[in-house]
PDB file of N, CA and C in Angstrom:
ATOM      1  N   UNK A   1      13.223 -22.491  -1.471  1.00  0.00           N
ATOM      2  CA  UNK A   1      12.792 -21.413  -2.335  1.00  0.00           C
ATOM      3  C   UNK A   1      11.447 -20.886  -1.841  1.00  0.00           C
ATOM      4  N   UNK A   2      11.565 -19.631  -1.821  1.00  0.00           N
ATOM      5  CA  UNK A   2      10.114 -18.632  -1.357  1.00  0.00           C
ATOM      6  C   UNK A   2       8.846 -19.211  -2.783  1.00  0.00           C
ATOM      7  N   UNK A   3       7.573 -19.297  -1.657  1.00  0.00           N
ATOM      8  CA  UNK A   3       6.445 -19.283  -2.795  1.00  0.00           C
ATOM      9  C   UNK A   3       6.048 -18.033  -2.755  1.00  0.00           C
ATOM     10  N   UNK A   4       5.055 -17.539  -3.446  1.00  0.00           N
ATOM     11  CA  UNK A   4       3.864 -16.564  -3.504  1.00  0.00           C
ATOM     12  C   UNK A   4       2.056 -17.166  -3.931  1.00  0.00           C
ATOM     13  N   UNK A   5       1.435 -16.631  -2.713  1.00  0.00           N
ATOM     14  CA  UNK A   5       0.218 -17.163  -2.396  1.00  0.00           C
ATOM     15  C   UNK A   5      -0.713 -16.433  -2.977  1.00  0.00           C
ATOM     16  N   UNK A   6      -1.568 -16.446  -3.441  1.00  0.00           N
ATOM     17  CA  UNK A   6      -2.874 -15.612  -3.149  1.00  0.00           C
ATOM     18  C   UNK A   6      -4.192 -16.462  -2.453  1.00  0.00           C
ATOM     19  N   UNK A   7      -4.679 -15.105  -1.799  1.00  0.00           N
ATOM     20  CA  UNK A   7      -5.884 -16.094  -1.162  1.00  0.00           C
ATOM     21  C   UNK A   7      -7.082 -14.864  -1.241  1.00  0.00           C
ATOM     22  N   UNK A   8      -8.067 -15.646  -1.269  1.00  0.00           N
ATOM     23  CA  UNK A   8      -9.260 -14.803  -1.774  1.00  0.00           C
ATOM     24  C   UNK A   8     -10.782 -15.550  -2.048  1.00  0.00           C
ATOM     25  N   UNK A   9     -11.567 -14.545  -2.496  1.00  0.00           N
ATOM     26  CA  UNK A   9     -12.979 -15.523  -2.897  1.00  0.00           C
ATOM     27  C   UNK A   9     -11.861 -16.175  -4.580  1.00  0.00           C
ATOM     28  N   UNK A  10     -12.556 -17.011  -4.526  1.00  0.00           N
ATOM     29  CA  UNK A  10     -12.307 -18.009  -6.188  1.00  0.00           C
ATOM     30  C   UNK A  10     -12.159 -17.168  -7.494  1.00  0.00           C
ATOM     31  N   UNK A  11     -13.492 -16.277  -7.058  1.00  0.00           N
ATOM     32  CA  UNK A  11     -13.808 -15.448  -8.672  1.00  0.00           C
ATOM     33  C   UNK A  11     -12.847 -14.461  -8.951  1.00  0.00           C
ATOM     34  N   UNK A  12     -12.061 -14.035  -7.451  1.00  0.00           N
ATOM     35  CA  UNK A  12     -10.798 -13.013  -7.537  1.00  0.00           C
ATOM     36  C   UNK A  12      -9.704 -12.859  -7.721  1.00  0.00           C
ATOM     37  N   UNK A  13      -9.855 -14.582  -7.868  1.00  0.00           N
ATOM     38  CA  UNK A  13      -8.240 -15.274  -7.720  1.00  0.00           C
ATOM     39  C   UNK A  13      -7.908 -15.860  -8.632  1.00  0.00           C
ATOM     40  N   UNK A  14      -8.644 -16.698  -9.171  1.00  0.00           N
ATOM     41  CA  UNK A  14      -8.077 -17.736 -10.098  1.00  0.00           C
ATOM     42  C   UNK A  14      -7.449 -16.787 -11.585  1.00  0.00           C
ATOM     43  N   UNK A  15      -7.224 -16.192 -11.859  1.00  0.00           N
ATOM     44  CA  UNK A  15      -6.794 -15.594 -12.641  1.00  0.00           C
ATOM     45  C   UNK A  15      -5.248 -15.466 -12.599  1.00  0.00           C
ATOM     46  N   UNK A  16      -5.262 -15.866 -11.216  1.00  0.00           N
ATOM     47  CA  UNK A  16      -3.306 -15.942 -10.311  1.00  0.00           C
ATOM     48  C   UNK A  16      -2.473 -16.919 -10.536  1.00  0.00           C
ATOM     49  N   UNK A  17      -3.433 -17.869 -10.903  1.00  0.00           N
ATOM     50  CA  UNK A  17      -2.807 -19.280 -11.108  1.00  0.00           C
ATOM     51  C   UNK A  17      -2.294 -19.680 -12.478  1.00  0.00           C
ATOM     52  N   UNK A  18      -2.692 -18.430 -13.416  1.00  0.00           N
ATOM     53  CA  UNK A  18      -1.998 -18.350 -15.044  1.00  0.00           C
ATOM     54  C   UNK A  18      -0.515 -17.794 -14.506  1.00  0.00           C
ATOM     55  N   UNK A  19      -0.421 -17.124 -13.892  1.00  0.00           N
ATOM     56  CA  UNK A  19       0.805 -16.283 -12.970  1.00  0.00           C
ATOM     57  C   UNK A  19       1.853 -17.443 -12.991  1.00  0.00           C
ATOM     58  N   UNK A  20       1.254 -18.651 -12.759  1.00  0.00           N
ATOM     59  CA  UNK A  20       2.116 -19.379 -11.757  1.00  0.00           C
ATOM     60  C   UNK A  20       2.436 -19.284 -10.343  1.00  0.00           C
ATOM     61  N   UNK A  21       1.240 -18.462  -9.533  1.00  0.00           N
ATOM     62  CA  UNK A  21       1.060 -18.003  -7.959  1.00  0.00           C
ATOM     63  C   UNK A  21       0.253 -19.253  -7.694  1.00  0.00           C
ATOM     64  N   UNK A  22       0.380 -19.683  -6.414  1.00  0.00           N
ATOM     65  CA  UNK A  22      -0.149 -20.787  -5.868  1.00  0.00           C
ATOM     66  C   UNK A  22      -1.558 -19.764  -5.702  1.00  0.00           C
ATOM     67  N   UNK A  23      -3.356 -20.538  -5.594  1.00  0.00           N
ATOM     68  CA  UNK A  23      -4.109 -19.765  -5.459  1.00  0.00           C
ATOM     69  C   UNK A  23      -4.533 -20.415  -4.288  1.00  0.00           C
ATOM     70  N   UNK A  24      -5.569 -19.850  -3.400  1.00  0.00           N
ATOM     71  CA  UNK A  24      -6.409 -20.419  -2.072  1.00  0.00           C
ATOM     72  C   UNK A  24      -7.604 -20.236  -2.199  1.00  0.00           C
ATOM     73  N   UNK A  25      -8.536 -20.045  -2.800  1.00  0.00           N
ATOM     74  CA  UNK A  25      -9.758 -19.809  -2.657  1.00  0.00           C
ATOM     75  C   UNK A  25     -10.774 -20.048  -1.261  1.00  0.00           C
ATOM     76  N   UNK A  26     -11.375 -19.299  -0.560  1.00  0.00           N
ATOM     77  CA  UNK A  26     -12.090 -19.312   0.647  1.00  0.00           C
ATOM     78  C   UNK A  26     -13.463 -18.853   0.367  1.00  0.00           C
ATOM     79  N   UNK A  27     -14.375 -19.604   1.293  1.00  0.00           N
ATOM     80  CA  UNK A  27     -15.798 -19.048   1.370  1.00  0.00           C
ATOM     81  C   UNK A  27     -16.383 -18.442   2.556  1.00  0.00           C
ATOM     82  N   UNK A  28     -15.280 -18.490   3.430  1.00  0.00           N
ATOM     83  CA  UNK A  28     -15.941 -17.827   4.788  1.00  0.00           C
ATOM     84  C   UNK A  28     -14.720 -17.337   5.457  1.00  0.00           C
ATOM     85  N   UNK A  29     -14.968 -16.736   6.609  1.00  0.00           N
ATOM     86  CA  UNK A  29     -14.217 -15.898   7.327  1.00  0.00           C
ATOM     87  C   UNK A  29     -13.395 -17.249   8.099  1.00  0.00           C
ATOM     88  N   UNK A  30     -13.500 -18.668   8.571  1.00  0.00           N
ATOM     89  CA  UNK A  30     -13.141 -19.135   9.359  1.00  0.00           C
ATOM     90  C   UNK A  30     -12.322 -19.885   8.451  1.00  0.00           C
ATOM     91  N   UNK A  31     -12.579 -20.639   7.206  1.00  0.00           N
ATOM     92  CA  UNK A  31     -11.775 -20.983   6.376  1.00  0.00           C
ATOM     93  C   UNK A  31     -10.514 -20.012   6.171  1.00  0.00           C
ATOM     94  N   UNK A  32     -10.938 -18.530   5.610  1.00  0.00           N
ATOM     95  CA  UNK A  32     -10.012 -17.638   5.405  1.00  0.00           C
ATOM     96  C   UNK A  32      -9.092 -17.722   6.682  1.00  0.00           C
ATOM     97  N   UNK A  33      -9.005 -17.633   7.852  1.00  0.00           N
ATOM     98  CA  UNK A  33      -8.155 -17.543   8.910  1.00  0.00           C
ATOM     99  C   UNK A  33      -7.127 -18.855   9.139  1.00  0.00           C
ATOM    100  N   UNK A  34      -8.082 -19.895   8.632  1.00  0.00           N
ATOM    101  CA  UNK A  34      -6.988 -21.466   8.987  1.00  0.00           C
ATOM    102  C   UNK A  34      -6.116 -21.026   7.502  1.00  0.00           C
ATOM    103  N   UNK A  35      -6.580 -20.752   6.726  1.00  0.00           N
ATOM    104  CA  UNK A  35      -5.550 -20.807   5.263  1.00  0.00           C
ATOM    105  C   UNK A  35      -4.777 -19.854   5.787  1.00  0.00           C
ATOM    106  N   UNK A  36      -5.636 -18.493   5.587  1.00  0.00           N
ATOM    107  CA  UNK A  36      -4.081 -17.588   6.384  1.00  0.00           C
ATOM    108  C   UNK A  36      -3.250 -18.191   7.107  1.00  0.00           C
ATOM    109  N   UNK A  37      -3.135 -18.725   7.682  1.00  0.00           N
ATOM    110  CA  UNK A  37      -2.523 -19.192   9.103  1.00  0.00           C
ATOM    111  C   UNK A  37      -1.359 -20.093   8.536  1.00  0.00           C
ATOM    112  N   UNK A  38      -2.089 -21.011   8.020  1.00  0.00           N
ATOM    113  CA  UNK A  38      -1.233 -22.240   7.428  1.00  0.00           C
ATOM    114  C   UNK A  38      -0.015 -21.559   6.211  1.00  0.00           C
ATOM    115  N   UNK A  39      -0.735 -20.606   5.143  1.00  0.00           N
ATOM    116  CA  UNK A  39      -0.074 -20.038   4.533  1.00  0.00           C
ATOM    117  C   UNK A  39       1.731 -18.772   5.267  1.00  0.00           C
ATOM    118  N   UNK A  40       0.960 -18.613   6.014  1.00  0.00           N
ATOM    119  CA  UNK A  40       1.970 -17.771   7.103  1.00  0.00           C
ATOM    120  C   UNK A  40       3.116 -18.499   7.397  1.00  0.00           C
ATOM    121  N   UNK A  41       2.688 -19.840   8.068  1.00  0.00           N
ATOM    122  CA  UNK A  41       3.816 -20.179   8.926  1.00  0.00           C
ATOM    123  C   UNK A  41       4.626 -21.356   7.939  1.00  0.00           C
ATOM    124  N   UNK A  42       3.830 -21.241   6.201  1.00  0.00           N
ATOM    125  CA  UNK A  42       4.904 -22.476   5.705  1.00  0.00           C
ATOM    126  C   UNK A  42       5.916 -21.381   4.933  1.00  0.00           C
ATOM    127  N   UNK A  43       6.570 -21.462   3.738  1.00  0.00           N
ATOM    128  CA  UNK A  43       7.485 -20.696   3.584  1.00  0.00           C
ATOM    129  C   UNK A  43       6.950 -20.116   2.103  1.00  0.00           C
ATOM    130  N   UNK A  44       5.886 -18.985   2.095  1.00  0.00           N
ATOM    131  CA  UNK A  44       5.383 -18.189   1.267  1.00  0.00           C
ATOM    132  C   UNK A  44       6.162 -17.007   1.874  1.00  0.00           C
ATOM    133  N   UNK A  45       7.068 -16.353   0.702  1.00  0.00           N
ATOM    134  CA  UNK A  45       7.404 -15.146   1.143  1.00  0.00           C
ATOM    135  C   UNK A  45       6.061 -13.805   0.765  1.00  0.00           C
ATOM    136  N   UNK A  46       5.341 -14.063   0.278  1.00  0.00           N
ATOM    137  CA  UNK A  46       4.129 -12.786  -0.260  1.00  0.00           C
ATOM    138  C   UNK A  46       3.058 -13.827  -0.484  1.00  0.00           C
ATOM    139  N   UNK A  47       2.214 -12.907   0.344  1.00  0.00           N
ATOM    140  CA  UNK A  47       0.938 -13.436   0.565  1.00  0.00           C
ATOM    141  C   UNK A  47      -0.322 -12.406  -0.091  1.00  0.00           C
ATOM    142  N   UNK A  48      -0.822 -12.296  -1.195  1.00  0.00           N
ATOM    143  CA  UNK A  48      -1.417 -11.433  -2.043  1.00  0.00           C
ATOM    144  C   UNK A  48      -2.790 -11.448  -1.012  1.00  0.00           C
ATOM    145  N   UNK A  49      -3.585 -11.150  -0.684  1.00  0.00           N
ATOM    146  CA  UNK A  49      -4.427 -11.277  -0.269  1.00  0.00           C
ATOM    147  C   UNK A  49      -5.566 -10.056  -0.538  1.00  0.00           C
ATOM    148  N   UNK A  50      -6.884 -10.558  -0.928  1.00  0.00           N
ATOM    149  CA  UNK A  50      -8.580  -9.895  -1.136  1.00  0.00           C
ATOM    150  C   UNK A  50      -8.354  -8.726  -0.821  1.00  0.00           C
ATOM    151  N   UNK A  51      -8.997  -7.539  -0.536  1.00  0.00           N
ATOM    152  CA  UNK A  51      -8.806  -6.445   0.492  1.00  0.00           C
ATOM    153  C   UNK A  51      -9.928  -7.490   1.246  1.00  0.00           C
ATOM    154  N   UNK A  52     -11.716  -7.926   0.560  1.00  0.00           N
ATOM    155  CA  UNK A  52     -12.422  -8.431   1.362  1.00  0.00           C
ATOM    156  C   UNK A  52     -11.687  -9.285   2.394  1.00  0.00           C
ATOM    157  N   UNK A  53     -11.430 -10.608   2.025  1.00  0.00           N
ATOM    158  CA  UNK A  53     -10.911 -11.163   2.954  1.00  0.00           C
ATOM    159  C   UNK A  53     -10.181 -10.787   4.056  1.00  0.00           C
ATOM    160  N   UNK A  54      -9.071  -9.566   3.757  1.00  0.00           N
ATOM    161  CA  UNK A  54      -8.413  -9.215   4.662  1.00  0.00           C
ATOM    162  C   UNK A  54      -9.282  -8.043   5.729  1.00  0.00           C
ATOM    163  N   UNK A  55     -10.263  -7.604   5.139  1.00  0.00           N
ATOM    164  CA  UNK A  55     -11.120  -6.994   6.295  1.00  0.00           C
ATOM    165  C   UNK A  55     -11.757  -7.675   7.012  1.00  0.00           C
ATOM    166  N   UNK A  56     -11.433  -8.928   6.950  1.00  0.00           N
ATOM    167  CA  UNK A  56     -12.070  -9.873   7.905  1.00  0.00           C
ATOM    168  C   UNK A  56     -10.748 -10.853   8.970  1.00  0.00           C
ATOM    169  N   UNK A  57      -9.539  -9.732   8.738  1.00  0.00           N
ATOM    170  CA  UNK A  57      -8.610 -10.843   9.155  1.00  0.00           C
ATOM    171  C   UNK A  57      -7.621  -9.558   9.708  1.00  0.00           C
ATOM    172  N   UNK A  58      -8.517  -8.760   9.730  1.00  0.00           N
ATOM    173  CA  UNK A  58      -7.477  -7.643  10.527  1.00  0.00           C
ATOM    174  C   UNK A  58      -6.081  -7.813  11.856  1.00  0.00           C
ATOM    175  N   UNK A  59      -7.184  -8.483  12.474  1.00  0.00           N
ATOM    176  CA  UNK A  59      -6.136  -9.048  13.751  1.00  0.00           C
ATOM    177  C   UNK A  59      -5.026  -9.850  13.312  1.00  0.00           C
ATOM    178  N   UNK A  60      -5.116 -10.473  12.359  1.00  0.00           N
ATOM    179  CA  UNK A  60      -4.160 -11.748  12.575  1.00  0.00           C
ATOM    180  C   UNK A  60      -3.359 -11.044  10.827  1.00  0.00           C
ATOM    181  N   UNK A  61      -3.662 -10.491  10.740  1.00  0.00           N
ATOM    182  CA  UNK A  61      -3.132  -9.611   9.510  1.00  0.00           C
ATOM    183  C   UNK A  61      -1.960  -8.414  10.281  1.00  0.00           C
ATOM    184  N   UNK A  62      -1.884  -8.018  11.456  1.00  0.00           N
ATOM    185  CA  UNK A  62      -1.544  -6.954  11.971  1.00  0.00           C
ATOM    186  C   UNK A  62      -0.674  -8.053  13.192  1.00  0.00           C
ATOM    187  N   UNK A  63      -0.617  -9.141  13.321  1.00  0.00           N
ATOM    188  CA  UNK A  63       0.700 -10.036  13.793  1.00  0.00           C
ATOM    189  C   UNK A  63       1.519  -9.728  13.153  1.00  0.00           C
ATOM    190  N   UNK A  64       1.645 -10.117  12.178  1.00  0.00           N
ATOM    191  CA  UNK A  64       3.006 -10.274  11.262  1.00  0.00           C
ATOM    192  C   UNK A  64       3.516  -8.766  10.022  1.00  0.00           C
ATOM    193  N   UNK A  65       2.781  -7.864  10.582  1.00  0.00           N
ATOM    194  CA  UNK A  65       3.243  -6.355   9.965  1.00  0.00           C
ATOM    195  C   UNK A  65       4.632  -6.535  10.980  1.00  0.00           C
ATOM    196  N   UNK A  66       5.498  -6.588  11.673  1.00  0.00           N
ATOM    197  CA  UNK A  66       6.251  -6.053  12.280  1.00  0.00           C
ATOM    198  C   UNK A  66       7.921  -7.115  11.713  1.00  0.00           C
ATOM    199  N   UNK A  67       7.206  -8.590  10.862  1.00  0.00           N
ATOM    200  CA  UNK A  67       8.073  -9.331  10.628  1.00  0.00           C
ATOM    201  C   UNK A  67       8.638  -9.496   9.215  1.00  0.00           C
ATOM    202  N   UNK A  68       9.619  -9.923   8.985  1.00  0.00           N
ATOM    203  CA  UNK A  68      10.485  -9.299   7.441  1.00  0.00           C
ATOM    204  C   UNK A  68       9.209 -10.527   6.816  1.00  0.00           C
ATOM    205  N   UNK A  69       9.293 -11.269   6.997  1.00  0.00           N
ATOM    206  CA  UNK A  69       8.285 -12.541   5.800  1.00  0.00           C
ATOM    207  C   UNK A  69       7.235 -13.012   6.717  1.00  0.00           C
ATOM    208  N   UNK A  70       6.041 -13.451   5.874  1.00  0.00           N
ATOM    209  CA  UNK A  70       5.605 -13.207   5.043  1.00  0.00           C
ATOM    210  C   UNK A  70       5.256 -11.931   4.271  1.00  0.00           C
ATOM    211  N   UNK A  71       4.927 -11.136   3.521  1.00  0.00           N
ATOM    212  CA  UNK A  71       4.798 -10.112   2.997  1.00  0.00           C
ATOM    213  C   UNK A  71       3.547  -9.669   2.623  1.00  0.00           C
ATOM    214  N   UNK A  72       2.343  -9.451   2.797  1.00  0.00           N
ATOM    215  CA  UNK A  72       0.873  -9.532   3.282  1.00  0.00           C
ATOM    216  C   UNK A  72       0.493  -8.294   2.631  1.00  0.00           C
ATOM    217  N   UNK A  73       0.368  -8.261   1.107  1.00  0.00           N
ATOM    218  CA  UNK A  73      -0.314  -6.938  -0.142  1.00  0.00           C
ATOM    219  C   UNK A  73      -1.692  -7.406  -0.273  1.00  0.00           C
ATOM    220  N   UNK A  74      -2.523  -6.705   0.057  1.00  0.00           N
ATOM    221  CA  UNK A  74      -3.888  -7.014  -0.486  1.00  0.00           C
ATOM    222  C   UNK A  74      -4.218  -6.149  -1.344  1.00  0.00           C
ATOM    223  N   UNK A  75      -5.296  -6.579  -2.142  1.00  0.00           N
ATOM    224  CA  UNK A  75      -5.225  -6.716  -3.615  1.00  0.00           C
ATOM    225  C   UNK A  75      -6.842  -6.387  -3.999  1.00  0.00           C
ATOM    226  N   UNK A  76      -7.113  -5.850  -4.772  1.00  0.00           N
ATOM    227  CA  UNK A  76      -8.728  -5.461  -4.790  1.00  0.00           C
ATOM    228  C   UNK A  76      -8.997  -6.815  -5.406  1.00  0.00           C
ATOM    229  N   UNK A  77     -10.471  -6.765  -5.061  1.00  0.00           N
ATOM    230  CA  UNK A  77     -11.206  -8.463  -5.956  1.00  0.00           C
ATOM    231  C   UNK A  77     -12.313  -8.117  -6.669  1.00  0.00           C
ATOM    232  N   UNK A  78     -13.165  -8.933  -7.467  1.00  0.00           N
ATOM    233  CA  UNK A  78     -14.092  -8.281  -8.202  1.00  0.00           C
ATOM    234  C   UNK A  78     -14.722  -7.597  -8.010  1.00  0.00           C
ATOM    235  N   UNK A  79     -15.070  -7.118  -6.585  1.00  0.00           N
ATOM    236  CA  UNK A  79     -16.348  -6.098  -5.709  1.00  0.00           C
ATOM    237  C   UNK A  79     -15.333  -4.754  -6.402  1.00  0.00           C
ATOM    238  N   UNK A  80     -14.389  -4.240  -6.638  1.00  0.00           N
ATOM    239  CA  UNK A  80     -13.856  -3.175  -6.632  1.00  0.00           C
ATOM    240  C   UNK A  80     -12.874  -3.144  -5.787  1.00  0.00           C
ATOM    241  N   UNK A  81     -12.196  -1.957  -5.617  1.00  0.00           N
ATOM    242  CA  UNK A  81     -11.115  -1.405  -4.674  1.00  0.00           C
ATOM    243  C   UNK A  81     -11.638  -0.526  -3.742  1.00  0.00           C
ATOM    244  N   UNK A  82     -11.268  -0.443  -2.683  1.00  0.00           N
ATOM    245  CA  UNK A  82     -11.699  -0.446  -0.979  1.00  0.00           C
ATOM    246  C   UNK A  82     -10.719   0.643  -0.626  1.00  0.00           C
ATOM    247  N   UNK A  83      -9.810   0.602  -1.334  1.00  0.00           N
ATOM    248  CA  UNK A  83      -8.491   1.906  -0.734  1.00  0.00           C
ATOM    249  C   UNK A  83      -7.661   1.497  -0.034  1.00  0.00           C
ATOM    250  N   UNK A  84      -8.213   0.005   0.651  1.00  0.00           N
ATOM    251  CA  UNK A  84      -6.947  -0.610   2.209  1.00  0.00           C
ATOM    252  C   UNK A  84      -5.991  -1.005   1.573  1.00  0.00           C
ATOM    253  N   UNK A  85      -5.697  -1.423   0.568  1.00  0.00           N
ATOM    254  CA  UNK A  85      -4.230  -1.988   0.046  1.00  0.00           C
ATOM    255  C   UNK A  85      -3.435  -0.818  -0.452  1.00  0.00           C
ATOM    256  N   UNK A  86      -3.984   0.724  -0.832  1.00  0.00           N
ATOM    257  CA  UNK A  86      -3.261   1.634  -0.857  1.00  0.00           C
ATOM    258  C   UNK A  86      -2.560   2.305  -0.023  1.00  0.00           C
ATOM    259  N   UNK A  87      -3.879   1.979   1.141  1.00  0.00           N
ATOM    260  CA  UNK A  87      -3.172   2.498   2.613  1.00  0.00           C
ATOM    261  C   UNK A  87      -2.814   1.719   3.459  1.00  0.00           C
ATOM    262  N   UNK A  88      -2.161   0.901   2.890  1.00  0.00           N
ATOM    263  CA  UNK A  88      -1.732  -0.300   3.780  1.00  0.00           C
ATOM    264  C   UNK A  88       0.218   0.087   2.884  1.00  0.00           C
ATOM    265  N   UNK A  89      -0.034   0.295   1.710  1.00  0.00           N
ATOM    266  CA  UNK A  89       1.376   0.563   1.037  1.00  0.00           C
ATOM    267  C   UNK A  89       1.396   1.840   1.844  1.00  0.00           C
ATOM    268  N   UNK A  90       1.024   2.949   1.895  1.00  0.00           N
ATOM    269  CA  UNK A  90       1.542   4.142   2.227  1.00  0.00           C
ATOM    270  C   UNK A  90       1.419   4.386   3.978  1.00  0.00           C
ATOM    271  N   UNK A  91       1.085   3.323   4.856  1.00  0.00           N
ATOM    272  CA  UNK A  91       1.485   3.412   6.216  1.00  0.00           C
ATOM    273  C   UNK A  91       2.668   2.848   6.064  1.00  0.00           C
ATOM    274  N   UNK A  92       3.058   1.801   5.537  1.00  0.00           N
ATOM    275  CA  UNK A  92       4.984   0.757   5.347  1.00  0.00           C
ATOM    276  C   UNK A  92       5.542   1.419   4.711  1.00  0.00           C
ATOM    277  N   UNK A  93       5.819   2.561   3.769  1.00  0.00           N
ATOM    278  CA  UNK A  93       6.491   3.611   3.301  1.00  0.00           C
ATOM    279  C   UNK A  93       6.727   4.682   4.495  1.00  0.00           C
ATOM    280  N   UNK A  94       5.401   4.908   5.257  1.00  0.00           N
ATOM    281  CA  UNK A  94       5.418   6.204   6.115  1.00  0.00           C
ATOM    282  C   UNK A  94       6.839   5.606   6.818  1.00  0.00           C
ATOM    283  N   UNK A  95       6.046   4.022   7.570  1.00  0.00           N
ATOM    284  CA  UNK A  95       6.522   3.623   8.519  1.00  0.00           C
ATOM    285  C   UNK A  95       8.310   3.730   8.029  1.00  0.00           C
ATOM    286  N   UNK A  96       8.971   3.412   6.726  1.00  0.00           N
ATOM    287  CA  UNK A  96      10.000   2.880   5.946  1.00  0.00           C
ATOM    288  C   UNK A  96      11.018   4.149   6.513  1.00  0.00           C
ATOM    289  N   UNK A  97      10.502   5.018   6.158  1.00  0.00           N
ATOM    290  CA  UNK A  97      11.018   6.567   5.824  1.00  0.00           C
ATOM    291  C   UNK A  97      10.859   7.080   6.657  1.00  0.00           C
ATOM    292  N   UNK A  98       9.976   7.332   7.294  1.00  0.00           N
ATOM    293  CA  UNK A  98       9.481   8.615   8.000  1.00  0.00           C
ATOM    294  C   UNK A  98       8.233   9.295   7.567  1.00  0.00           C
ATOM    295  N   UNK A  99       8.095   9.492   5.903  1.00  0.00           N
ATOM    296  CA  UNK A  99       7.601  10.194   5.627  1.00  0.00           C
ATOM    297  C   UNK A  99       6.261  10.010   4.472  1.00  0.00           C
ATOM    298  N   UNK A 100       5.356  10.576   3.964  1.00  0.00           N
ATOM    299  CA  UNK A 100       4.871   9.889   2.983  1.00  0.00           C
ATOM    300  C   UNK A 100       4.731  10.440   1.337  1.00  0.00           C
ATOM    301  N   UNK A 101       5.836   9.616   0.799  1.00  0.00           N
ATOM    302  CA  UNK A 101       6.370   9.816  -0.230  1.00  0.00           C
ATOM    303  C   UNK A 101       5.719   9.915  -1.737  1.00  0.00           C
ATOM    304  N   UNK A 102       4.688   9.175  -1.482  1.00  0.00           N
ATOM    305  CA  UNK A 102       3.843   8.716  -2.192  1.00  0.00           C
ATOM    306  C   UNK A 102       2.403   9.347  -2.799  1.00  0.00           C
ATOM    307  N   UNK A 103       1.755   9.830  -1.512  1.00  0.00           N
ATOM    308  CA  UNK A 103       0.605  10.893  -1.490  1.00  0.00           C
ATOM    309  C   UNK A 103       0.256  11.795  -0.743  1.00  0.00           C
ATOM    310  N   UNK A 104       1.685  12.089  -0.195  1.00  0.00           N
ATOM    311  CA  UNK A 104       1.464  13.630   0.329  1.00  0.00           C
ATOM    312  C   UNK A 104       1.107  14.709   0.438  1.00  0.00           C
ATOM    313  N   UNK A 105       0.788  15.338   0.679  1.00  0.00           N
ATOM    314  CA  UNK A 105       0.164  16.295   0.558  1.00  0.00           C
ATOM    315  C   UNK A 105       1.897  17.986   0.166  1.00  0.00           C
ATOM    316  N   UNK A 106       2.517  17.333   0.964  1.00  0.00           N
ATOM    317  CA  UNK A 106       3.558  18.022   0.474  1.00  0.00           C
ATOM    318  C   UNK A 106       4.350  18.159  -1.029  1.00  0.00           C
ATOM    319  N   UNK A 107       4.292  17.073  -1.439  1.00  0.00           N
ATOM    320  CA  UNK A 107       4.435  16.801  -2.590  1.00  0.00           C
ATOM    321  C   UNK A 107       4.321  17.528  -3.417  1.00  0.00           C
ATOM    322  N   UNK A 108       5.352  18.548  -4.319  1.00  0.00           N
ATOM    323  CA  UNK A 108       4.953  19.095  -5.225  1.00  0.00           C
ATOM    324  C   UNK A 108       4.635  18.334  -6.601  1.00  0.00           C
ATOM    325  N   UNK A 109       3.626  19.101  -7.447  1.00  0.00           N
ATOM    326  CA  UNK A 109       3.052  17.929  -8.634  1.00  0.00           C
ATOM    327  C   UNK A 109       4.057  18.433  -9.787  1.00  0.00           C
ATOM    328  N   UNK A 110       4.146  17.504 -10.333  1.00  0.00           N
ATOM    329  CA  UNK A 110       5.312  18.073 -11.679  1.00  0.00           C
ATOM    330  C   UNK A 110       5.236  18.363 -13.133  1.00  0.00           C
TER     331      UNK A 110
END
């Protein structure tokens, strides 16, 4: 059976674990990369992840865009929202479709 992870600073996360989401809490960029890592290759199908954290994990965040699982949504944390998890949904839609469905500019408003 697929888990679902989150990983993040503590103060962003633990709120995940009422969810029933496994949580990870990290304090640095090098911690964040071994958890990523470990989290990746055991059998978490969605991996919620910081936007912070994940701006620190770009590279190894951009391995596994091309593979059906893990599933890698980042998620704003207490600092606010950053915009990368919006545009991280609307490049995998572009990419899905073709097109962007979502906030186009074509888009008529209704």
């Amino acid at each position: 059976m697929y888990k679902i992870a989150v990983l993040g600073a503590y103060d962003s996360i633990y709120g995940f674990a009422a969810l029933g989401l496994d949580t990870y809490p990290v304090k640095d960029e090098e911690q964040a990369l071994k958890t990523f890592r470990q989290l990746a290759e055991d059998s978490y199908a969605v991996i919620y992840i910081t936007e912070a954290v994940a701006a620190q994990l770009l590279e190894e965040i951009e391995k596994y865009r091309e593979q059906f699982l893990p599933a890698i949504i980042r998620i704003p944390g207490i600092t606010g929202n950053t915009g990368a998890g919006i545009e991280g949904i609307k490049k995998s839609v572009e990419k899905a479709i073709g097109s962007d469905i979502l906030f186009g500019e074509n888009v008529e408003s209704r």
